[in-house]
Protein backbone atom coordinates (compact mmCIF):
# COMPACT_ATOMS: atom_id res chain seq x y z
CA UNK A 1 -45.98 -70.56 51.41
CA UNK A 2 -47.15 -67.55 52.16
CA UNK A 3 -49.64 -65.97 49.52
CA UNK A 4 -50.71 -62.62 48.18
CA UNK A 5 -54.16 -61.01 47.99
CA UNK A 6 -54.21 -60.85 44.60
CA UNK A 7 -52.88 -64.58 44.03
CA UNK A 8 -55.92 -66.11 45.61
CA UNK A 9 -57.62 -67.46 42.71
CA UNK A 10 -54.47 -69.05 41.81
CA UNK A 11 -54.02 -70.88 45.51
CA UNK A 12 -57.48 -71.95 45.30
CA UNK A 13 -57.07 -73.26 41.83
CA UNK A 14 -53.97 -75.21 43.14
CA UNK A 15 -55.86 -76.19 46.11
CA UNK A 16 -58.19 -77.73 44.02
CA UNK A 17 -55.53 -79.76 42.02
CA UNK A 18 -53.70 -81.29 44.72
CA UNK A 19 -57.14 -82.31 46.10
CA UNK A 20 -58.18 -84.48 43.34
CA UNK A 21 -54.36 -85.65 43.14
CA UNK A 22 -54.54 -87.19 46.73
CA UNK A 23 -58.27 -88.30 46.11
CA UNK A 24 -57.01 -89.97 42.48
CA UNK A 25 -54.18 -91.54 44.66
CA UNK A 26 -56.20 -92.96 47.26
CA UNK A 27 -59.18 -94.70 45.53
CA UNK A 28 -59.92 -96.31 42.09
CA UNK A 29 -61.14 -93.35 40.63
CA UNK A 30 -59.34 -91.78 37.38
CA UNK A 31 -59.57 -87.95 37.25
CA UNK A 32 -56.54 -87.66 35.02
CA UNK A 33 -58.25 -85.85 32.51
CA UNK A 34 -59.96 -83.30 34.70
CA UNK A 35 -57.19 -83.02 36.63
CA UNK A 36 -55.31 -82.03 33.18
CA UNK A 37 -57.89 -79.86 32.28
CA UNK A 38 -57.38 -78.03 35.56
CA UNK A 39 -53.44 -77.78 35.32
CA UNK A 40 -54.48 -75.97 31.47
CA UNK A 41 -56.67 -73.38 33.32
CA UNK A 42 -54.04 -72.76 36.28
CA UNK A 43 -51.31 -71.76 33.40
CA UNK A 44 -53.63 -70.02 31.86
CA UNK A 45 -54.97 -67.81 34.75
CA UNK A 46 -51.45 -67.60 36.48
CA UNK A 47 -50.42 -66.24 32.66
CA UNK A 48 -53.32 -63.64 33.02
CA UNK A 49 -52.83 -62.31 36.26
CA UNK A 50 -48.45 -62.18 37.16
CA UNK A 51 -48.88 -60.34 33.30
CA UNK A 52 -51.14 -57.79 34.45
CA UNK A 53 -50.17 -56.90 37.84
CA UNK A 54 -50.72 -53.54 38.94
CA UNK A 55 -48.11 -51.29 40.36
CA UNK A 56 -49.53 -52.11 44.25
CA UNK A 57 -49.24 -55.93 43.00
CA UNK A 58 -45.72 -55.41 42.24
CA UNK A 59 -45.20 -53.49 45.70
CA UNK A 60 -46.47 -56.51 47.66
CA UNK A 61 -44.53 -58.51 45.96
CA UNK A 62 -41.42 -56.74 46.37
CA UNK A 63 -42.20 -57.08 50.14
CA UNK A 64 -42.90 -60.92 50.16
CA UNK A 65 -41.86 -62.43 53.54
CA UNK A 66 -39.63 -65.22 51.73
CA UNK A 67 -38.67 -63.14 48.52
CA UNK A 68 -34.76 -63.93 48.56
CA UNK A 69 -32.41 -61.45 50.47
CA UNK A 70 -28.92 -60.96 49.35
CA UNK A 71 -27.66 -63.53 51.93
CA UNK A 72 -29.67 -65.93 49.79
CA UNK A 73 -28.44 -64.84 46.24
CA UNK A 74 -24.74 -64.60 47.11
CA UNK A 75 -24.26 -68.22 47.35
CA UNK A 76 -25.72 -69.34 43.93
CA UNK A 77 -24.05 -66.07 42.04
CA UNK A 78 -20.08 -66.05 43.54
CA UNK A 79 -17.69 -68.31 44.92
CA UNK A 80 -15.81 -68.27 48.23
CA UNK A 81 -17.17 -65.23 49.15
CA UNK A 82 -15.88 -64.14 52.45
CA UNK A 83 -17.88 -61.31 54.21
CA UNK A 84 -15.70 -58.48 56.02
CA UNK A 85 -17.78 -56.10 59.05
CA UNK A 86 -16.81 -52.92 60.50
CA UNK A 87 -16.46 -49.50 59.18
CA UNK A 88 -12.81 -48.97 61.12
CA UNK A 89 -14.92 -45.81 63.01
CA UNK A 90 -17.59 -46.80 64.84
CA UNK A 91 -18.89 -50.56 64.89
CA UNK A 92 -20.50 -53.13 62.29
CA UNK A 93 -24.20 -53.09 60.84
CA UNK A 94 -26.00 -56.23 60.15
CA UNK A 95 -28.23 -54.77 57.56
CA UNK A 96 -25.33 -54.54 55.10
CA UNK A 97 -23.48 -57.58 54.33
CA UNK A 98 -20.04 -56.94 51.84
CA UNK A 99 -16.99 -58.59 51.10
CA UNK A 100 -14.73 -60.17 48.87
CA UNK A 101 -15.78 -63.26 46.25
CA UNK A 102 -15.13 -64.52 42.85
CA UNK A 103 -17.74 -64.47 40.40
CA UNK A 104 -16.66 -66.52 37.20
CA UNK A 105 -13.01 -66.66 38.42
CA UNK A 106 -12.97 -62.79 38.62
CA UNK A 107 -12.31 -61.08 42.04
CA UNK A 108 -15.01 -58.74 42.83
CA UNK A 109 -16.48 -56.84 46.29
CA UNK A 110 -20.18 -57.58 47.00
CA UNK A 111 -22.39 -55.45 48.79
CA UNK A 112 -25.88 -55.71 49.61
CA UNK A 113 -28.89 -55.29 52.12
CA UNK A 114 -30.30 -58.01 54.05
CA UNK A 115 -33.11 -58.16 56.02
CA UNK A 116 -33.96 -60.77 58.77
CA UNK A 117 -35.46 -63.88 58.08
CA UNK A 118 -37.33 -63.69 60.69
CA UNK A 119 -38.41 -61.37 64.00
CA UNK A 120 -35.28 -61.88 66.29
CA UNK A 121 -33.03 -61.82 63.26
CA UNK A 122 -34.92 -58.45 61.67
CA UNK A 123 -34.43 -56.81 64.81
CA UNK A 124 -30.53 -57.47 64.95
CA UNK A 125 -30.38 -56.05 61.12
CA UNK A 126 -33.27 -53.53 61.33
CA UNK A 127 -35.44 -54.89 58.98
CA UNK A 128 -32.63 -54.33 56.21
CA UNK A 129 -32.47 -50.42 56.89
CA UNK A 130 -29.23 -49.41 57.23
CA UNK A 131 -27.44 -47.39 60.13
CA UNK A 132 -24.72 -44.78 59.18
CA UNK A 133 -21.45 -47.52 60.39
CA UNK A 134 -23.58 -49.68 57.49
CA UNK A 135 -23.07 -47.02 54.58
CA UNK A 136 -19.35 -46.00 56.00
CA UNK A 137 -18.85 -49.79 55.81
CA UNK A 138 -19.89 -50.21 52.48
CA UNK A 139 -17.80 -47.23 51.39
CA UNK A 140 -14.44 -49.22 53.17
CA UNK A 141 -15.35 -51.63 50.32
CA UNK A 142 -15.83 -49.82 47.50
CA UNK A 143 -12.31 -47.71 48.08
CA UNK A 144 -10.36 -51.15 49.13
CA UNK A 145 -12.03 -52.24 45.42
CA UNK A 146 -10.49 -49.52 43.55
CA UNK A 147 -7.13 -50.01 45.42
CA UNK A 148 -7.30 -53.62 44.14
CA UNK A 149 -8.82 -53.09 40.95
CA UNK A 150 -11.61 -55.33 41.83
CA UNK A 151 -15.00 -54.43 40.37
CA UNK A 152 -18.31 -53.81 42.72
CA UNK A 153 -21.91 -55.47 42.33
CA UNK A 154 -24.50 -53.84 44.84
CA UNK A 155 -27.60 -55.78 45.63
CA UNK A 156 -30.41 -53.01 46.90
CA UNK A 157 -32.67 -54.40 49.00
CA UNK A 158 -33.86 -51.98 51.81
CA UNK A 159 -37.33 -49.88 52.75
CA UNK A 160 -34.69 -46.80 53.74
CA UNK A 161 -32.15 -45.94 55.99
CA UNK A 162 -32.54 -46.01 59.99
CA UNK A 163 -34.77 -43.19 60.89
CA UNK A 164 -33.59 -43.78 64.57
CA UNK A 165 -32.63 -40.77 66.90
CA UNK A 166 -28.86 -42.50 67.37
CA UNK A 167 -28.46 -42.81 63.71
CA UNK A 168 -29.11 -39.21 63.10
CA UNK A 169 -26.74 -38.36 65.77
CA UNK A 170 -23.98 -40.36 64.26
CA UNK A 171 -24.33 -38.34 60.55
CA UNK A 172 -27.15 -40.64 58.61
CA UNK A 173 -27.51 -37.90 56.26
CA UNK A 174 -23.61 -37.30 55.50
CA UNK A 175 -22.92 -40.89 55.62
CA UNK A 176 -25.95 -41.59 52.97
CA UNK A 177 -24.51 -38.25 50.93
CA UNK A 178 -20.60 -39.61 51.06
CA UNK A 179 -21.45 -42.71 49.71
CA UNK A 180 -23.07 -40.92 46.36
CA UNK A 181 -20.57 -38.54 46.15
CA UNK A 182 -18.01 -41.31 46.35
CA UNK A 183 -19.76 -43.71 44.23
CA UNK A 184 -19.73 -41.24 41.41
CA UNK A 185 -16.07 -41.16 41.19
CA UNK A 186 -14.71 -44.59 41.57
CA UNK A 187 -12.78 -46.10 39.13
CA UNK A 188 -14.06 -49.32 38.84
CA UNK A 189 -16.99 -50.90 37.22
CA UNK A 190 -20.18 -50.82 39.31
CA UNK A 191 -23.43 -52.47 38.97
CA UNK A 192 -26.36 -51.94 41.18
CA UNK A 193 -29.22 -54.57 40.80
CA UNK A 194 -31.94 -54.01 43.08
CA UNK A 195 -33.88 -57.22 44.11
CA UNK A 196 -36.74 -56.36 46.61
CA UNK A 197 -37.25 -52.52 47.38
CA UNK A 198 -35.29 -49.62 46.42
CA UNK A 199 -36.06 -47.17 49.36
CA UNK A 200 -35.19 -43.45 49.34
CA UNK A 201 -31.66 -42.48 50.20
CA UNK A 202 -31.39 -45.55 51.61
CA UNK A 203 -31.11 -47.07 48.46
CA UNK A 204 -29.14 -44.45 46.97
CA UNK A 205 -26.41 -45.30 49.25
CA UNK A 206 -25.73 -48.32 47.25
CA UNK A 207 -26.89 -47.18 43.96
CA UNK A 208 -24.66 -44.86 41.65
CA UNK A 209 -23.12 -47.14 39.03
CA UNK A 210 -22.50 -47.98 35.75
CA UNK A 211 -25.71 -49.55 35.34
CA UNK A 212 -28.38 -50.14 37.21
CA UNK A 213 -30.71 -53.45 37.02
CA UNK A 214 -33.79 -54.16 38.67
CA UNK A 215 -36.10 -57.60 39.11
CA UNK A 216 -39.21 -57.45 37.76
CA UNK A 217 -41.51 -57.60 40.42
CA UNK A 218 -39.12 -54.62 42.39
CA UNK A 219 -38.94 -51.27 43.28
CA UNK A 220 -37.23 -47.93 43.59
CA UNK A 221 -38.54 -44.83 44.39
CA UNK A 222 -37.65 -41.69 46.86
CA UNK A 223 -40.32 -42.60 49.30
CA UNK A 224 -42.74 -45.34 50.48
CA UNK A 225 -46.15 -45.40 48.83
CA UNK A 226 -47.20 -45.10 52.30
CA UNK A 227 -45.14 -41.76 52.78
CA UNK A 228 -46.31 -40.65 49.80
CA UNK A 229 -49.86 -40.93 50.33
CA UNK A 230 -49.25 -39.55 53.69
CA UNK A 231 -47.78 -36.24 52.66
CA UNK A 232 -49.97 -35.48 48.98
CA UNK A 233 -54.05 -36.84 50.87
CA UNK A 234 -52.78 -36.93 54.41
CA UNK A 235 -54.30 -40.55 54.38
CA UNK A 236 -51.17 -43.25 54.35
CA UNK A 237 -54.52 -45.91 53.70
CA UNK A 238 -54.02 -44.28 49.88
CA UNK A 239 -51.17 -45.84 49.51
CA UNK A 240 -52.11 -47.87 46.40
CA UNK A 241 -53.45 -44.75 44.78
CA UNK A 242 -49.80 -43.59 45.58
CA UNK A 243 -47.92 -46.57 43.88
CA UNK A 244 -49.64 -45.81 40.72
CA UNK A 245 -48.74 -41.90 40.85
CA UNK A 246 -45.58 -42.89 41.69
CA UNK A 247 -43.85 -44.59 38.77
CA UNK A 248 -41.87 -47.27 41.49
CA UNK A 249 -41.98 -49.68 38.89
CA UNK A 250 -39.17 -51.38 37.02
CA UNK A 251 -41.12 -51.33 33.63
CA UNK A 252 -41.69 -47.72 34.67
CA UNK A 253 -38.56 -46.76 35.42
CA UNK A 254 -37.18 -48.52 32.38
CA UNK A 255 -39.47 -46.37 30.20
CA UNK A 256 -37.97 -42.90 31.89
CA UNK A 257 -35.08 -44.13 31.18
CA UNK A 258 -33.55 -44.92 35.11
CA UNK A 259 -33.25 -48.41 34.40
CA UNK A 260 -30.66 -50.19 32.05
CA UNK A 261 -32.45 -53.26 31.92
CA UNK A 262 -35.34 -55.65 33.67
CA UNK A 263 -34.41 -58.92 34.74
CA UNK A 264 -36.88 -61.24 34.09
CA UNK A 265 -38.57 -63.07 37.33
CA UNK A 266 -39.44 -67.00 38.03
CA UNK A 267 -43.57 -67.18 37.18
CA UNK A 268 -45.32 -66.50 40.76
CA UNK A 269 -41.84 -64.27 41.35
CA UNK A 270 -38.47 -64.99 43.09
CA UNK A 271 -39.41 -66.65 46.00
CA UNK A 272 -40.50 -69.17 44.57
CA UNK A 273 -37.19 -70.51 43.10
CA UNK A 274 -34.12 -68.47 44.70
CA UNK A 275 -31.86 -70.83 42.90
CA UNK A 276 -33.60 -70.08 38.91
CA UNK A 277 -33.97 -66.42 39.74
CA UNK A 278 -30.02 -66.33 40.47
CA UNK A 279 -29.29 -68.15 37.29
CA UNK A 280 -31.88 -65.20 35.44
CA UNK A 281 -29.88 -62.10 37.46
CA UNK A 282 -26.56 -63.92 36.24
CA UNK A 283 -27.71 -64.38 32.42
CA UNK A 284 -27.67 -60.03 32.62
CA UNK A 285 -25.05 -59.69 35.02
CA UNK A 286 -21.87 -61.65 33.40
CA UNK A 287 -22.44 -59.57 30.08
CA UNK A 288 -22.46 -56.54 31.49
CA UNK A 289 -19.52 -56.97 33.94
CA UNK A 290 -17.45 -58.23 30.54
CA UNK A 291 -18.35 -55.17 28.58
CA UNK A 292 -17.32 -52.67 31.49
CA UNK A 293 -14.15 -54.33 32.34
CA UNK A 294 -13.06 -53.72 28.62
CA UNK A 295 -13.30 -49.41 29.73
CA UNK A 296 -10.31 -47.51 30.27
CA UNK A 297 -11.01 -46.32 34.11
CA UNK A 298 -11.23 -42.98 33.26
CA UNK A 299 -14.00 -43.53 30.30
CA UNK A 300 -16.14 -44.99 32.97
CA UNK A 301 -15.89 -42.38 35.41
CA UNK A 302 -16.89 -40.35 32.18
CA UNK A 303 -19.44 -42.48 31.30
CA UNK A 304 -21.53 -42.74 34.65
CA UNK A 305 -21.26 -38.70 34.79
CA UNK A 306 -23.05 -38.57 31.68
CA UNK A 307 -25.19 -41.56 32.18
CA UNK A 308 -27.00 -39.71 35.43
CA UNK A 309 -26.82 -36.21 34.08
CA UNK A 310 -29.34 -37.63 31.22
CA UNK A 311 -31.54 -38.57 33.98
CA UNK A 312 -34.48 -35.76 34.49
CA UNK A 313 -34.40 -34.15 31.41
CA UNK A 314 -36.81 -31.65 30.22
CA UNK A 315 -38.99 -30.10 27.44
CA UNK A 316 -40.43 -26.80 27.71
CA UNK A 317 -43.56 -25.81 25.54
CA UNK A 318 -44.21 -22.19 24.14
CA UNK A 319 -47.48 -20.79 25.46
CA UNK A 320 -47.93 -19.13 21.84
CA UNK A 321 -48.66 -15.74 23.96
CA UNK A 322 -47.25 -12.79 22.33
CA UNK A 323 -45.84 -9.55 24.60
């Protein structure tokens, strides 16, 4: 399994236990009790370090190589879903994946990023970021939805949208703005959950809803902490710095008031058990599609309008200065 930087003293902790396991397995030895002792300290230090992670921690692990994709979560959430491609203008994109499933007998339309699981398969969806045929595909879904009354989960997983040459030609910008304008005025229930990174308009493509959920260890944010760092110290090596300016954070963004709710991760995070973390984004996600399918249509349109318009409120401060 592939590790983080910060994680090393708990690998070499683990190391250390599965060594005296084999050793206590292959002689007459008894290390039981250190070998206990050891498993106490692991829980211990794994409690003290996944409940102190920094905002850079939580950016790495928002990138993890095996973190799950929404290819992976689809499975364990809905039921005979059946994926649909094309955006009836141009061609299909791999790096969004939507169709048609049940989730808890219910008909619904699920749309999400996915990135490869690997080099030849990240190149044919490019690396999760989306070309414009991907957003105008997504919007096919999200209209056919409201024509069938079906409501629409979004899974956001994505660094950004295609910064290619071709996808600029073909109207990245207009396809990435359509999609929010749209979004805004459907008339079914929508939740966005975003389960990896949230990245710039890329993200936004698939994120105007009726609420908006995000994993723990994920983020969302206008711009890369690389990008970031790039454009305020002209050093993208500050990128850390960046992530800490930033507020990317879904305990951040909870606390401004972006974020409806955190969904809790597996310890270590959601690679590590794709399966549990599905049953922990379906313990917030059944409650909250029951309470939005009770709203008349209109009331949610309503609803969202106002929901967004409270986001980047103000306070000014008198100066005290008379004239």
């Amino acid at each position: 399994m592939t590790g983080l930087e910060f994680e090393k003293p708990v690998r070499d902790l683990q190391e250390k236990i599965a060594e005296l396991k084999s050793f206590t397995s292959t002689s007459d030895l008894d290390l039981s009790d250190e070998i206990e002792k050891l498993e106490l300290r692991l829980k211990k230090l794994e409690d003290d370090i996944y409940n102190s992670m920094t905002p850079w921690d939580r950016v790495q692990m928002a990138r993890h190589p095996n973190r799950p994709t929404t290819l992976d979560y689809i499975p364990c959430l809905f039921e005979n879903f059946f994926e649909l491609h094309g955006d009836r203008a141009y061609g299909d994109d791999a790096a969004i994946v939507a169709g048609i499933a049940k989730y808890h007998g219910q008909p619904v339309t699920v749309i999400g990023h996915q990135r490869g699981r690997d080099t030849k398969e990240n190149i044919q969806r490019t690396f999760g970021m989306p070309h414009p045929e991907g957003y105008r595909k997504a919007l096919r879904l999200m209209k056919q939805a409201e024509k069938f009354n079906r409501p629409i989960v979004c899974l956001i997983d994505t660094k950004g949208a295609y910064p290619g040459k071709a996808a600029e030609e073909r109207g990245q910008s207009e396809a990435i703005a359509r999609n929010i304008f749209e979004m805004a005025g459907l008339s079914v229930p929508i939740i966005c959950i975003v389960i990896g990174e949230g990245g710039s308009g890329g993200a936004l493509a698939l994120g105007v809803g009726d609420r908006l959920f995000m994993l723990e260890n994920s983020t969302y944010s206008v711009i890369s902490p690389e990008g970031a760092a790039a454009l305020l110290w002209k050093d993208a090596g500050l990128a850390k710095r960046a992530a800490e300016t930033m507020k990317i954070t879904a305990p951040d963004l909870r606390s401004l008031g972006i974020v409806d709710e955190i969904i809790p991760e597996v310890r270590g995070g959601a690679h590590r058990d794709a399966k549990k973390q599905a049953e922990l984004i379906d313990a917030v996600l059944q409650p909250a599609m029951k309470e939005l399918q009770k709203t008349e249509h209109a009331a949610l349109v309503d609803q969202r309008y106002e929901k967004y318009k409270r986001i980047g409120g103000y306070a000014e401060q008198t100066t005290g200065l008379k004239d």
